[in-house]
N, C-alpha and C. Protein backbone atom coordinates (compact mmCIF):
# COMPACT_ATOMS: atom_id res chain seq x y z
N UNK A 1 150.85 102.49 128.02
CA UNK A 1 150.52 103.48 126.99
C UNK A 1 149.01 103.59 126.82
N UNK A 2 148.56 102.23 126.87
CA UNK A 2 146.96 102.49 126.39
C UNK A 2 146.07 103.36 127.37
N UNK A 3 145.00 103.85 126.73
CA UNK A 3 144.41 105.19 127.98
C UNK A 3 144.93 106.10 128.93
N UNK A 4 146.33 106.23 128.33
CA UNK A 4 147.47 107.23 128.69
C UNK A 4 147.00 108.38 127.49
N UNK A 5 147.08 110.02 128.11
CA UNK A 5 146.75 110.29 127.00
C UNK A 5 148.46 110.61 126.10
N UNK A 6 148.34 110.65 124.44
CA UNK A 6 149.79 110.52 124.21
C UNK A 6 150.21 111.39 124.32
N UNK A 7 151.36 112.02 123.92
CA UNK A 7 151.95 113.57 123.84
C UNK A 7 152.43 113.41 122.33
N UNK A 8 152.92 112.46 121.64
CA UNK A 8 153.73 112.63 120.30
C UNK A 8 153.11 111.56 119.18
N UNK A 9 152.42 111.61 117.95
CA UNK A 9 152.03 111.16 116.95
C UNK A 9 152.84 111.74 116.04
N UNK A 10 153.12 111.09 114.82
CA UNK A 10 154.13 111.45 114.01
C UNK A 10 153.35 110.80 112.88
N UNK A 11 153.91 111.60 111.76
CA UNK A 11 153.45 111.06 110.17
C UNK A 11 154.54 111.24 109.65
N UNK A 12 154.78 109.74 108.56
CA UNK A 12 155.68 109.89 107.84
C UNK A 12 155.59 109.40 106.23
N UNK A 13 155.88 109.54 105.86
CA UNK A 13 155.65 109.03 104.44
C UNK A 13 156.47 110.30 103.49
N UNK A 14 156.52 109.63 101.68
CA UNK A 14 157.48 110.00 100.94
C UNK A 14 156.46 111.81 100.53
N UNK A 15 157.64 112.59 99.43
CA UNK A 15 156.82 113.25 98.88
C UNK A 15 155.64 113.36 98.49
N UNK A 16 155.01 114.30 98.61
CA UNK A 16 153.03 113.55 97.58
C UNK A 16 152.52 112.25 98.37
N UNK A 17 153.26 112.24 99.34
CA UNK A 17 152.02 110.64 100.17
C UNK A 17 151.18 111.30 101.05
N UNK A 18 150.87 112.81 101.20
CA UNK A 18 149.03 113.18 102.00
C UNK A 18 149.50 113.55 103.48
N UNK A 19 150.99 114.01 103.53
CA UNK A 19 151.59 113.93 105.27
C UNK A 19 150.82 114.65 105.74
N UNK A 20 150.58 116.38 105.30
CA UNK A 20 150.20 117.38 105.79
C UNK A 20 148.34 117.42 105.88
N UNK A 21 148.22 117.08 104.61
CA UNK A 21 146.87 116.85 104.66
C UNK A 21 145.88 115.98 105.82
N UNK A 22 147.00 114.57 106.06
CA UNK A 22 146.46 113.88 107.16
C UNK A 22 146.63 114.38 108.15
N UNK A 23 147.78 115.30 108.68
CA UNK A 23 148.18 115.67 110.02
C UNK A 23 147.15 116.79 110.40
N UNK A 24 146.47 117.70 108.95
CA UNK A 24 145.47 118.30 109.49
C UNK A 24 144.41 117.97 109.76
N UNK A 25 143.71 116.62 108.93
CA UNK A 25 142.38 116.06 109.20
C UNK A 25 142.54 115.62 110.85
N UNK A 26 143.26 114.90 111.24
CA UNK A 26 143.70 114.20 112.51
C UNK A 26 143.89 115.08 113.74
N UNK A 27 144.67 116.37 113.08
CA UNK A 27 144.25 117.13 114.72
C UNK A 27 143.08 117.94 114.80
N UNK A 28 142.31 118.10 113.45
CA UNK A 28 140.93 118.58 113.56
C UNK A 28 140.19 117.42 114.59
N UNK A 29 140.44 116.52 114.36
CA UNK A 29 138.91 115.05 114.81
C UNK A 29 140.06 114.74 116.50
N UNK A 30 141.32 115.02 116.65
CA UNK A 30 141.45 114.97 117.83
C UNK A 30 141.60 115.98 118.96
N UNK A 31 141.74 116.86 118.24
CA UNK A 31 142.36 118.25 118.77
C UNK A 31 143.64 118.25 118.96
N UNK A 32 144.29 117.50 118.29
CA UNK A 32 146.17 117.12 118.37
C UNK A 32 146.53 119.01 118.03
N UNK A 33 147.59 118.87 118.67
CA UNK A 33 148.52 119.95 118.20
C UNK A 33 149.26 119.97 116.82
N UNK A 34 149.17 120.78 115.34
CA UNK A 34 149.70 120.07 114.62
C UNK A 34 151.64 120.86 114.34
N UNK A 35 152.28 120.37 113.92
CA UNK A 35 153.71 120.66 113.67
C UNK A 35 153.66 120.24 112.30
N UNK A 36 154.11 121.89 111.99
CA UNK A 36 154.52 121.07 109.93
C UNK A 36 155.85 121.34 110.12
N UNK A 37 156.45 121.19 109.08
CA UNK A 37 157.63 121.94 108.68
C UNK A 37 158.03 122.99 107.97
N UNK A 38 158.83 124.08 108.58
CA UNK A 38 158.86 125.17 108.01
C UNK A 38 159.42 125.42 106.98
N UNK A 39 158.89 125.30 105.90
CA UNK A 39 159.67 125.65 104.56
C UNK A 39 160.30 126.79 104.18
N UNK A 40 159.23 127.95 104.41
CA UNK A 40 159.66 129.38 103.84
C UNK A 40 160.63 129.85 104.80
N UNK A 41 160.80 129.66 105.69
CA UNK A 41 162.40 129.97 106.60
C UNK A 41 163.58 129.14 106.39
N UNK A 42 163.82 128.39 105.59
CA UNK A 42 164.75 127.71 105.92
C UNK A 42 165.83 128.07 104.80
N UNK A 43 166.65 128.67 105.53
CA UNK A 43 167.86 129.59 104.81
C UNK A 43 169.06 128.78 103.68
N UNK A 44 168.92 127.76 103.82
CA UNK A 44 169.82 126.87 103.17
C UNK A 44 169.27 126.35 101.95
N UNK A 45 167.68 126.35 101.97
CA UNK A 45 167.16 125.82 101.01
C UNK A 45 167.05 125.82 99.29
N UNK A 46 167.60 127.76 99.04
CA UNK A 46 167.71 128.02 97.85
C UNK A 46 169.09 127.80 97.31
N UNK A 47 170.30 128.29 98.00
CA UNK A 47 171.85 127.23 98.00
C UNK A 47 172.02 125.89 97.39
N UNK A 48 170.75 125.17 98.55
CA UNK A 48 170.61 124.20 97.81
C UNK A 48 170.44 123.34 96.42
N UNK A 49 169.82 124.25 96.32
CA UNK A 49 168.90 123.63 94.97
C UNK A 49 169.97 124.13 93.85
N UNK A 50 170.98 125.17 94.60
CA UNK A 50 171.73 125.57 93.42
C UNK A 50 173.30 125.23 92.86
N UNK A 51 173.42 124.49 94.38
CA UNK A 51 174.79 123.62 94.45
C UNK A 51 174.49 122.60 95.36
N UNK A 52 173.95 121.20 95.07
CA UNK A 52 173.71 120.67 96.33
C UNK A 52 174.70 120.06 96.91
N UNK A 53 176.16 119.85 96.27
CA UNK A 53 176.85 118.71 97.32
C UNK A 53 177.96 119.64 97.89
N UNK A 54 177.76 121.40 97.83
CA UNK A 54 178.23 122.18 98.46
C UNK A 54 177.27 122.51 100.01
N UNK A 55 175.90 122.58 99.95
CA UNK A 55 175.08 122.65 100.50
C UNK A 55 174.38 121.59 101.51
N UNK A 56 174.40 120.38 100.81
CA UNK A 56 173.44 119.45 101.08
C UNK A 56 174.04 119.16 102.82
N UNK A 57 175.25 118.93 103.45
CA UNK A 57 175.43 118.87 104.85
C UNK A 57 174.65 120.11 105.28
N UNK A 58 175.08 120.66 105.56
CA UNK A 58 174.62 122.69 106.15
C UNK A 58 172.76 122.25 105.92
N UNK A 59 172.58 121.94 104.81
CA UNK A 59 170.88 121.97 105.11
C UNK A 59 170.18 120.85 105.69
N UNK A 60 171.26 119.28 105.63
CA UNK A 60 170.88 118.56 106.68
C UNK A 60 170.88 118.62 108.21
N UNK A 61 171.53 119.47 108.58
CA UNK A 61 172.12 119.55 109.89
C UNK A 61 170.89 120.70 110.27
N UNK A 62 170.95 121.67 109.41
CA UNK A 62 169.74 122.76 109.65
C UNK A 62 168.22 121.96 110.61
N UNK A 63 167.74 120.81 109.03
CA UNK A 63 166.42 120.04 109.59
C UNK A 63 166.70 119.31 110.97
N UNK A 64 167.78 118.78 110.95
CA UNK A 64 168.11 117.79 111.93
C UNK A 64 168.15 118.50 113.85
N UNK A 65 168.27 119.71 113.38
CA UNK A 65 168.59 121.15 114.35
C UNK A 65 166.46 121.71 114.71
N UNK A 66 166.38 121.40 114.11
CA UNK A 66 164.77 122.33 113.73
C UNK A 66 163.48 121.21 114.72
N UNK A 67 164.38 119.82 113.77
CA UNK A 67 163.33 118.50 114.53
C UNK A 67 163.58 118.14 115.70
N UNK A 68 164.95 118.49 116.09
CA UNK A 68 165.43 118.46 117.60
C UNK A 68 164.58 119.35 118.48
N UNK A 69 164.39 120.39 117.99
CA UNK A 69 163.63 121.52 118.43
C UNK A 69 162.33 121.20 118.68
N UNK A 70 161.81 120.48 118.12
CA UNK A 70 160.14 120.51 117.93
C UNK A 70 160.12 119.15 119.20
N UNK A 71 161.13 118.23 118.62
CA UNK A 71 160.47 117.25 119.84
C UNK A 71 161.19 117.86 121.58
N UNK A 72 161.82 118.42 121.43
CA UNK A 72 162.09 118.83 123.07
C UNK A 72 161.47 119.72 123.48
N UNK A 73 160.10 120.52 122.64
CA UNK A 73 159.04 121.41 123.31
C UNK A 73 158.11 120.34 123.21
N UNK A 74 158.01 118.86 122.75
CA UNK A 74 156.93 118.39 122.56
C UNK A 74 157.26 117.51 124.02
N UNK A 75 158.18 117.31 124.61
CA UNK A 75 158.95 116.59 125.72
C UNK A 75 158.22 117.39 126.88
N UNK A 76 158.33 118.34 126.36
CA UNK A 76 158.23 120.02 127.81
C UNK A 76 156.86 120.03 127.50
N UNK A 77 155.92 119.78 126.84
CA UNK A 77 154.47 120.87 126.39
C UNK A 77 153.52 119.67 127.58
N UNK A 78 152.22 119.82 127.71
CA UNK A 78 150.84 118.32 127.91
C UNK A 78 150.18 118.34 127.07
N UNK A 79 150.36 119.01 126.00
CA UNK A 79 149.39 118.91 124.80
C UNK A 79 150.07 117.42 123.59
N UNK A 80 148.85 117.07 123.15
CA UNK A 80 149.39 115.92 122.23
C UNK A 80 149.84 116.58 121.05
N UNK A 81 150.83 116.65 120.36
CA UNK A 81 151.62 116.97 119.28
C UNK A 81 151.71 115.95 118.20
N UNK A 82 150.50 116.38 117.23
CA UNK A 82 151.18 115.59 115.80
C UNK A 82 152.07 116.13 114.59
N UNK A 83 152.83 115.24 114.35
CA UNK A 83 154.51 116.16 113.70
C UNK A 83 154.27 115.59 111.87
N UNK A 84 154.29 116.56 111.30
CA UNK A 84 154.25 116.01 109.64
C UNK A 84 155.67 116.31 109.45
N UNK A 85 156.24 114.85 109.07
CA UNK A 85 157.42 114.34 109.25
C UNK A 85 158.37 113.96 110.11
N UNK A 86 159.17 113.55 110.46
CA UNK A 86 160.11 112.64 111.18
C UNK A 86 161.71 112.97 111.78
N UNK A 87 162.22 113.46 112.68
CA UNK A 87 163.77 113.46 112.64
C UNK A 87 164.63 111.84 111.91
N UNK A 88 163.90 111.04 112.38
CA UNK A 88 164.00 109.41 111.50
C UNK A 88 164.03 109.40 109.43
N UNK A 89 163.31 110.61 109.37
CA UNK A 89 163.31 110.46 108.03
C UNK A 89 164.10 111.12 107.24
N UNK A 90 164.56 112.17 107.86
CA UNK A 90 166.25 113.22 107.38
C UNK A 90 167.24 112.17 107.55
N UNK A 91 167.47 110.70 108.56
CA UNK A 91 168.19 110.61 108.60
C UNK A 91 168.11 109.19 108.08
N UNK A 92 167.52 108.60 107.83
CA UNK A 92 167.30 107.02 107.07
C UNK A 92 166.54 107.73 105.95
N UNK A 93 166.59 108.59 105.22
CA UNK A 93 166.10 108.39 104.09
C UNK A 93 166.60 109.44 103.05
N UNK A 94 166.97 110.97 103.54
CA UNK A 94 166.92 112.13 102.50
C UNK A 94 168.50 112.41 102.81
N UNK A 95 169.03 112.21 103.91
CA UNK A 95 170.50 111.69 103.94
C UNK A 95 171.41 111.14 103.19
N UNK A 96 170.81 109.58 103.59
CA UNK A 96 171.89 108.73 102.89
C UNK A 96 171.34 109.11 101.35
N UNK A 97 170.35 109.14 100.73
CA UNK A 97 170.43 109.56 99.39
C UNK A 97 170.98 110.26 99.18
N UNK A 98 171.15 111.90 99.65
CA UNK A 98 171.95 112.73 99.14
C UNK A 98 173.91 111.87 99.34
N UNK A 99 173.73 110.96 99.88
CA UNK A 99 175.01 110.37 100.05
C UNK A 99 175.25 109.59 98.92
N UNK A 100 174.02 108.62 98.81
CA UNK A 100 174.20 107.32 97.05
C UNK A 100 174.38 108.34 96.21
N UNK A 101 173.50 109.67 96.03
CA UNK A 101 173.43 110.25 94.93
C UNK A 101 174.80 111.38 94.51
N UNK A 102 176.02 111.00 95.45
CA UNK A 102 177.24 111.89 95.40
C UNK A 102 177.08 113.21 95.44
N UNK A 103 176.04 113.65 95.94
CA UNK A 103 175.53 114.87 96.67
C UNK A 103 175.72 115.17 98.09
N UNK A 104 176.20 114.66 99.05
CA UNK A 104 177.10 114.46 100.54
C UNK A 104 178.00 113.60 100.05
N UNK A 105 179.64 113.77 100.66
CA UNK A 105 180.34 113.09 100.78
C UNK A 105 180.40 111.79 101.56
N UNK A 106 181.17 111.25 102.03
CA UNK A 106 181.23 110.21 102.91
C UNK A 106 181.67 110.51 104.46
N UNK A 107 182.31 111.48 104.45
CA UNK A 107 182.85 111.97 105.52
C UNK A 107 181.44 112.79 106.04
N UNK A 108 181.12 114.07 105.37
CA UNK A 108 180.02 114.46 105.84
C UNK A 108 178.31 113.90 106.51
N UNK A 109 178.36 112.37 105.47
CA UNK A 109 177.29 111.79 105.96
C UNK A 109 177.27 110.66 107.32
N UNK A 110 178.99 110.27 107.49
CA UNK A 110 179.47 109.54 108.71
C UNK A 110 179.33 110.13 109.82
N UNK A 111 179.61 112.00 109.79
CA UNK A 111 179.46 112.79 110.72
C UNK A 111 177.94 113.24 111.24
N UNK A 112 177.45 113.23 110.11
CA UNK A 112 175.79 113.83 110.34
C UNK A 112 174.94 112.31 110.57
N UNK A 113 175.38 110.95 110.39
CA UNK A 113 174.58 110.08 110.65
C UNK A 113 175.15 110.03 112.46
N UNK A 114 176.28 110.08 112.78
CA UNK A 114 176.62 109.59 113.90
C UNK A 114 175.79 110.86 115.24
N UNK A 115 175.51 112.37 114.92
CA UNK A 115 175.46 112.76 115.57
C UNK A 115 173.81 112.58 115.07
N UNK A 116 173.13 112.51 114.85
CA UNK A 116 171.15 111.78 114.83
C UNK A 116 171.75 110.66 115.67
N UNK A 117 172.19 110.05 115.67
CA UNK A 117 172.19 108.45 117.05
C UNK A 117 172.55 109.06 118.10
N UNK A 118 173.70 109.95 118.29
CA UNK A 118 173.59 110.76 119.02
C UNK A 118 172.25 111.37 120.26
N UNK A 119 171.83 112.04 119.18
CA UNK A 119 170.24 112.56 119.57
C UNK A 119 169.34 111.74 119.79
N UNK A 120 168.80 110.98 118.46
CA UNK A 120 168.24 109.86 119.29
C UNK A 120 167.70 109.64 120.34
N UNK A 121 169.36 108.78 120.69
CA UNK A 121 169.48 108.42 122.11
C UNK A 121 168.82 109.71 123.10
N UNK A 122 168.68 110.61 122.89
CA UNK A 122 168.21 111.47 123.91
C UNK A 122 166.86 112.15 124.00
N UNK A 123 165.78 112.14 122.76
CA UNK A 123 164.69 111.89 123.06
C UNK A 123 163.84 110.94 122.69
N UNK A 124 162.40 110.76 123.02
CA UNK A 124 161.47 109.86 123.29
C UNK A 124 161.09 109.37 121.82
N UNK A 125 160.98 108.24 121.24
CA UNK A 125 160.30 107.66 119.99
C UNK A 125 158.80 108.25 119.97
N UNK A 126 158.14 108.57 118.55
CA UNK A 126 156.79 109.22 119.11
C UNK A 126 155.67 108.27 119.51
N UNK A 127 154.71 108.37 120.37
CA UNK A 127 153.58 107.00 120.70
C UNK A 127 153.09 106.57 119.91
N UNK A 128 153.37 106.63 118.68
CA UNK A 128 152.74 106.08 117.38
C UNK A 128 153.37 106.97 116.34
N UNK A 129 153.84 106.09 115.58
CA UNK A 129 154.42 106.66 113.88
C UNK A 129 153.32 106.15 112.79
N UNK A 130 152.99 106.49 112.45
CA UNK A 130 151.95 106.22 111.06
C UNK A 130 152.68 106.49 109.66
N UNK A 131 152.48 106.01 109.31
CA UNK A 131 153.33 105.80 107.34
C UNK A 131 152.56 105.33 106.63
N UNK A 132 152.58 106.15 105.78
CA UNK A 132 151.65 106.48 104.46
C UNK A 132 152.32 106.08 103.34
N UNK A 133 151.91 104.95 102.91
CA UNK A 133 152.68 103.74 101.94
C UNK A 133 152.30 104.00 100.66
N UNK A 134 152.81 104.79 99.65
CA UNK A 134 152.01 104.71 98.40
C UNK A 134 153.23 104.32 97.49
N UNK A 135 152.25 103.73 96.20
CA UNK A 135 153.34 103.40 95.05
C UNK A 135 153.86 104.90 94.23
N UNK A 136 154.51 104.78 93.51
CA UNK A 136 155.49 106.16 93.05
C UNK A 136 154.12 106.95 92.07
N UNK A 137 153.31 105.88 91.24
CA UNK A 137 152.51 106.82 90.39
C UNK A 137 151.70 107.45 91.33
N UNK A 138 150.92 106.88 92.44
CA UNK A 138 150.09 108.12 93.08
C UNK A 138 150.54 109.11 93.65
N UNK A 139 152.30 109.11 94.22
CA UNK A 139 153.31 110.12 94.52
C UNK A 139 152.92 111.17 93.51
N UNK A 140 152.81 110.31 92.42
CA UNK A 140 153.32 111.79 90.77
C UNK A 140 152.17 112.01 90.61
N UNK A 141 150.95 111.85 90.64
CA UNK A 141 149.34 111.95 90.89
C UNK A 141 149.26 113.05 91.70
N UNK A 142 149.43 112.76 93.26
CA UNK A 142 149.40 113.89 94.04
C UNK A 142 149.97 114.95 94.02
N UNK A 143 151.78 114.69 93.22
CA UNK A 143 152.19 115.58 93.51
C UNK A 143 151.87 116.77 91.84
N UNK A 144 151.40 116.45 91.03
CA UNK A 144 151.15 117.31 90.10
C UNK A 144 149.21 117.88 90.45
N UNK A 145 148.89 117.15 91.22
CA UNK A 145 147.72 118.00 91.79
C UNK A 145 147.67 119.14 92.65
N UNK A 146 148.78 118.92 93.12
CA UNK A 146 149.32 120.13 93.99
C UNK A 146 149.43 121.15 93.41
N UNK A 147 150.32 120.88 92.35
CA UNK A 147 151.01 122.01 91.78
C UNK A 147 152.13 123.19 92.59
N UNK A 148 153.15 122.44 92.90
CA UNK A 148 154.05 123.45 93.65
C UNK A 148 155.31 123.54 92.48
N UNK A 149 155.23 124.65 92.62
CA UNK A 149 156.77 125.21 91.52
C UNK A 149 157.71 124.18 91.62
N UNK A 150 158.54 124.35 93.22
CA UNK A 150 159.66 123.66 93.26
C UNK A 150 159.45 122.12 93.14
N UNK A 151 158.71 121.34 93.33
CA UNK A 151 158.45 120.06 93.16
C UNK A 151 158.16 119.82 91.39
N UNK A 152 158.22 121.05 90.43
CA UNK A 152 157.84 120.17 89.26
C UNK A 152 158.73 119.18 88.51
N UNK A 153 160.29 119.36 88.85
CA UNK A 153 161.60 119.00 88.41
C UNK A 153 161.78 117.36 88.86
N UNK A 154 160.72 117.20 89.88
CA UNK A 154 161.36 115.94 90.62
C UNK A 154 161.20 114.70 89.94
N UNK A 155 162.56 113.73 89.53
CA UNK A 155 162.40 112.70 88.91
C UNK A 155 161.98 111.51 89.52
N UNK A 156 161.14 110.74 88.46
CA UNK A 156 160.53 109.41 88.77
C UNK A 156 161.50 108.60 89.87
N UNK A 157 162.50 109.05 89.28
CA UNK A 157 164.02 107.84 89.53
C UNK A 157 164.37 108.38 91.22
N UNK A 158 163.92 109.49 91.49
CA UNK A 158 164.42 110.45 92.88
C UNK A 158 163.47 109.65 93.78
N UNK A 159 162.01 109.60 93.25
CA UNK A 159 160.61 109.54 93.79
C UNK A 159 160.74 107.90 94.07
N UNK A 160 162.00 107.24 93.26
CA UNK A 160 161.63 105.63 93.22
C UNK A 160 162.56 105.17 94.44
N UNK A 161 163.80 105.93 94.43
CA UNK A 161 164.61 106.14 95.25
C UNK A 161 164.23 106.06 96.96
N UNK A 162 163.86 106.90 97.20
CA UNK A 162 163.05 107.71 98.05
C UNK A 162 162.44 106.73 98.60
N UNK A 163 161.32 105.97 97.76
CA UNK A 163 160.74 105.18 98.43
C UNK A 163 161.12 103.58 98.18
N UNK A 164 161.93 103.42 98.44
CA UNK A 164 162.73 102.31 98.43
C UNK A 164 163.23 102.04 99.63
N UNK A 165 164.29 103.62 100.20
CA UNK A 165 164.77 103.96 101.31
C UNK A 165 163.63 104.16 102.41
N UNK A 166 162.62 104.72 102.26
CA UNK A 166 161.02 104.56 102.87
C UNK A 166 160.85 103.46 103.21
N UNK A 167 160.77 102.36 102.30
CA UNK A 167 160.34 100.70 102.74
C UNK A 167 161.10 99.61 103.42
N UNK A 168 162.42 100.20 103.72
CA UNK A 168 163.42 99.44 104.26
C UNK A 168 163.70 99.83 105.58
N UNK A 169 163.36 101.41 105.83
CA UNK A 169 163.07 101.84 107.18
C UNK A 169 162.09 101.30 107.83
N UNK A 170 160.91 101.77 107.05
CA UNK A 170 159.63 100.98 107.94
C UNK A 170 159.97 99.73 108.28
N UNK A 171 159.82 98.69 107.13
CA UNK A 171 160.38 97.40 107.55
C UNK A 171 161.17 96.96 108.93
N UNK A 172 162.33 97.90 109.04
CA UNK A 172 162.92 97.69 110.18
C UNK A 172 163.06 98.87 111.34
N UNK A 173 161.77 99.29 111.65
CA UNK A 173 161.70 100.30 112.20
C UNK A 173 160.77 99.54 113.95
N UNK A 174 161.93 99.52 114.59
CA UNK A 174 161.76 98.92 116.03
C UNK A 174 161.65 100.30 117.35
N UNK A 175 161.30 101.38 116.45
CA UNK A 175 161.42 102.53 117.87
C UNK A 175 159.86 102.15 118.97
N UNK A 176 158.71 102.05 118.40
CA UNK A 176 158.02 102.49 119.00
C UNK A 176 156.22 101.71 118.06
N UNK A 177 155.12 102.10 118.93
CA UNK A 177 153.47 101.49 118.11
C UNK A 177 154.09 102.20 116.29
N UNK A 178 153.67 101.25 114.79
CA UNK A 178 153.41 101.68 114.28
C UNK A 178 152.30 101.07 113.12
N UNK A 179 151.59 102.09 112.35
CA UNK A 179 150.38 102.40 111.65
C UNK A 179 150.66 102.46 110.46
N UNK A 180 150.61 101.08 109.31
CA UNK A 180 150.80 101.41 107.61
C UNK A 180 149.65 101.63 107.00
N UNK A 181 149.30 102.90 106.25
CA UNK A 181 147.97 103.09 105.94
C UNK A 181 148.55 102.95 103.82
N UNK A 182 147.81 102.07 103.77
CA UNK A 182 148.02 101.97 101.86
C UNK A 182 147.12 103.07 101.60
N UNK A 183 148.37 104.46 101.01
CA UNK A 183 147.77 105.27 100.36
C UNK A 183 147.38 105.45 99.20
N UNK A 184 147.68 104.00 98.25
CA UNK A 184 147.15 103.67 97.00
C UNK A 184 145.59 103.53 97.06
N UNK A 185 145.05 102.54 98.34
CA UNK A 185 144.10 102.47 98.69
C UNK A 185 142.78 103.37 99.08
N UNK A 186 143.52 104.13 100.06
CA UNK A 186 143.17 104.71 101.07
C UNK A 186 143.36 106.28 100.40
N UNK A 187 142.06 106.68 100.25
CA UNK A 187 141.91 108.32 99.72
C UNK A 187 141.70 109.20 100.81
N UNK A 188 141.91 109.11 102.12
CA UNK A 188 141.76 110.07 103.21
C UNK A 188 141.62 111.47 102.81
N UNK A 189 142.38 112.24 102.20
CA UNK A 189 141.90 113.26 101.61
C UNK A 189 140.76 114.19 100.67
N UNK A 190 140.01 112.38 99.88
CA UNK A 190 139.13 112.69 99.59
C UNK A 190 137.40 112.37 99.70
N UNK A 191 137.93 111.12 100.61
CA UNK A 191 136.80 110.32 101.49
C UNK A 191 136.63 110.66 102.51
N UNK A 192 135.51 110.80 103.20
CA UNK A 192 135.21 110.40 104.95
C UNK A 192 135.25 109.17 105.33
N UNK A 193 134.59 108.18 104.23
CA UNK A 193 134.67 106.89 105.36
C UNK A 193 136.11 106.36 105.16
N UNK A 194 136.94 106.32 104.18
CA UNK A 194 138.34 106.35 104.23
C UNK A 194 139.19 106.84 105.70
N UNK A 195 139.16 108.45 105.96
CA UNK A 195 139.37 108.92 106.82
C UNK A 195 138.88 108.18 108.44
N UNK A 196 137.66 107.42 108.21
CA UNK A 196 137.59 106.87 109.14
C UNK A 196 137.94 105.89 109.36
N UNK A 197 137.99 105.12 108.41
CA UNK A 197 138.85 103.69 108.64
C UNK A 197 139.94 103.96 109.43
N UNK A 198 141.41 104.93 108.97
CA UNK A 198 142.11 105.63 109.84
C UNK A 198 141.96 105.79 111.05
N UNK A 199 140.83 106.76 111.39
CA UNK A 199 140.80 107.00 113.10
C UNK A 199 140.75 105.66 113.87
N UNK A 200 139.44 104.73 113.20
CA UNK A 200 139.33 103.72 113.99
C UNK A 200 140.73 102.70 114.10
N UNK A 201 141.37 102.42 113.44
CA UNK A 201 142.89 102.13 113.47
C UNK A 201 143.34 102.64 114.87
N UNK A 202 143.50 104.28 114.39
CA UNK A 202 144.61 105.46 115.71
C UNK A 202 143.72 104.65 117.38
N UNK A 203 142.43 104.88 116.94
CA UNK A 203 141.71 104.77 118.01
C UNK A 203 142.26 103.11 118.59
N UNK A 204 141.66 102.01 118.03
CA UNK A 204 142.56 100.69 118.57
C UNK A 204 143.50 100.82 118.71
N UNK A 205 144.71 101.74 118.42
CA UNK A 205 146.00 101.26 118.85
C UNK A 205 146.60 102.10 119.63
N UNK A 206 145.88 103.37 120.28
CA UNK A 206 146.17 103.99 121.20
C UNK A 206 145.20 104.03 122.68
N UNK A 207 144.07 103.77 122.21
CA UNK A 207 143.24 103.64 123.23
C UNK A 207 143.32 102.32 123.54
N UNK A 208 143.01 101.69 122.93
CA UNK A 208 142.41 99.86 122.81
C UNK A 208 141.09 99.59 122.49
N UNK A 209 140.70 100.52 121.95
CA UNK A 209 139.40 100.38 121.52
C UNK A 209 139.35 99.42 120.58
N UNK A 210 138.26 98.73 120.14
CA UNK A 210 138.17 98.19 118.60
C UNK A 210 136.68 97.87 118.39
């Protein structure tokens, strides 16, 4: 891997943990390709919000359909691709919640977990996952700095949730190189030398630099 150049960087972290923000600083300073996720297309999304345990399969399967997509042009492309967010994280994290939270059934989430292992198995882990570790108040920090409509509803208890299921993945997360950046710490968004601490990290653990 090392002085290989990569093809797939991935960011992951909870609501309000800086995904997008970092994925743009990072392919500015590398020239990465960046991949967000498409929000304003995604047809299931208002359903959602309005019946979710009628909805909540149909819009998992949607993301799970979308991230399949992104990494099998990122399989096919030579450009390095950094992805804000995870096919790993629909399915160890916003999943099984909608499953604890009796919002997916049991049947529906046996079916939609089995076919992600499925997939999986069939493409590449990315050359580095990076996760953006923050505690829940700087979640609710960031995320009321934002200011997005649909995010104003979201409870502490969702946000605590969330990252609970966040810390038990990482913890046991054996795919591939990975990068915990404490975003309690770590203001990348509003520091440079922050931001650089970061690169020099990406940089040792993909190059071998140090």
């Amino acid at each position: 891997m090392k002085n290989k150049k990569p093809k797939h960087i991935a960011i992951a972290g909870n609501i309000g943990a800086g995904k997008t923000t970092l994925t743009e600083q990072l392919s500015k300073h590398y020239k990465w390709i960046p991949q967000f996720e498409d929000v304003d297309h995604n047809p299931y999304l208002n359903d959602f919000y309005e019946d979710m345990p009628r909805w909540s399969f149909n819009l998992q399967i949607y993301f799970l359909n979308s991230r399949l997509t992104q990494l099998l042009e990122i399989a096919r492309g030579t450009e390095t691709i950094i992805q804000d967010r995870t096919i790993y994280e629909d399915a160890n994290i916003f999943a099984p919640n909608l499953h604890d939270m009796g919002l997916m059934s049991q049947r529906d989430f046996a079916n939609y977990y089995s076919f992600f292992e499925t997939l999986k198995s069939m493409v590449q882990p990315p050359d580095l996952l990076i996760y953006i570790q923050c505690s829940v108040p700087t979640l609710v920090g960031q995320i009321q700095k934002r200011g997005r409509d649909y995010e104003e509803n979201i409870r502490l208890e969702y946000l605590r949730k969330l990252n609970d299921y966040y810390n038990r993945w990482i913890e046991g997360y054996k795919e591939g190189p990975l990068l915990i950046i404490n975003g309690d710490e770590n203001k990348f968004g509003e520091r440079e030398e922050d931001l650089g601490k970061i690169i020099s990290k990406i940089d040792a653990e993909l190059y071998g630099l140090f």
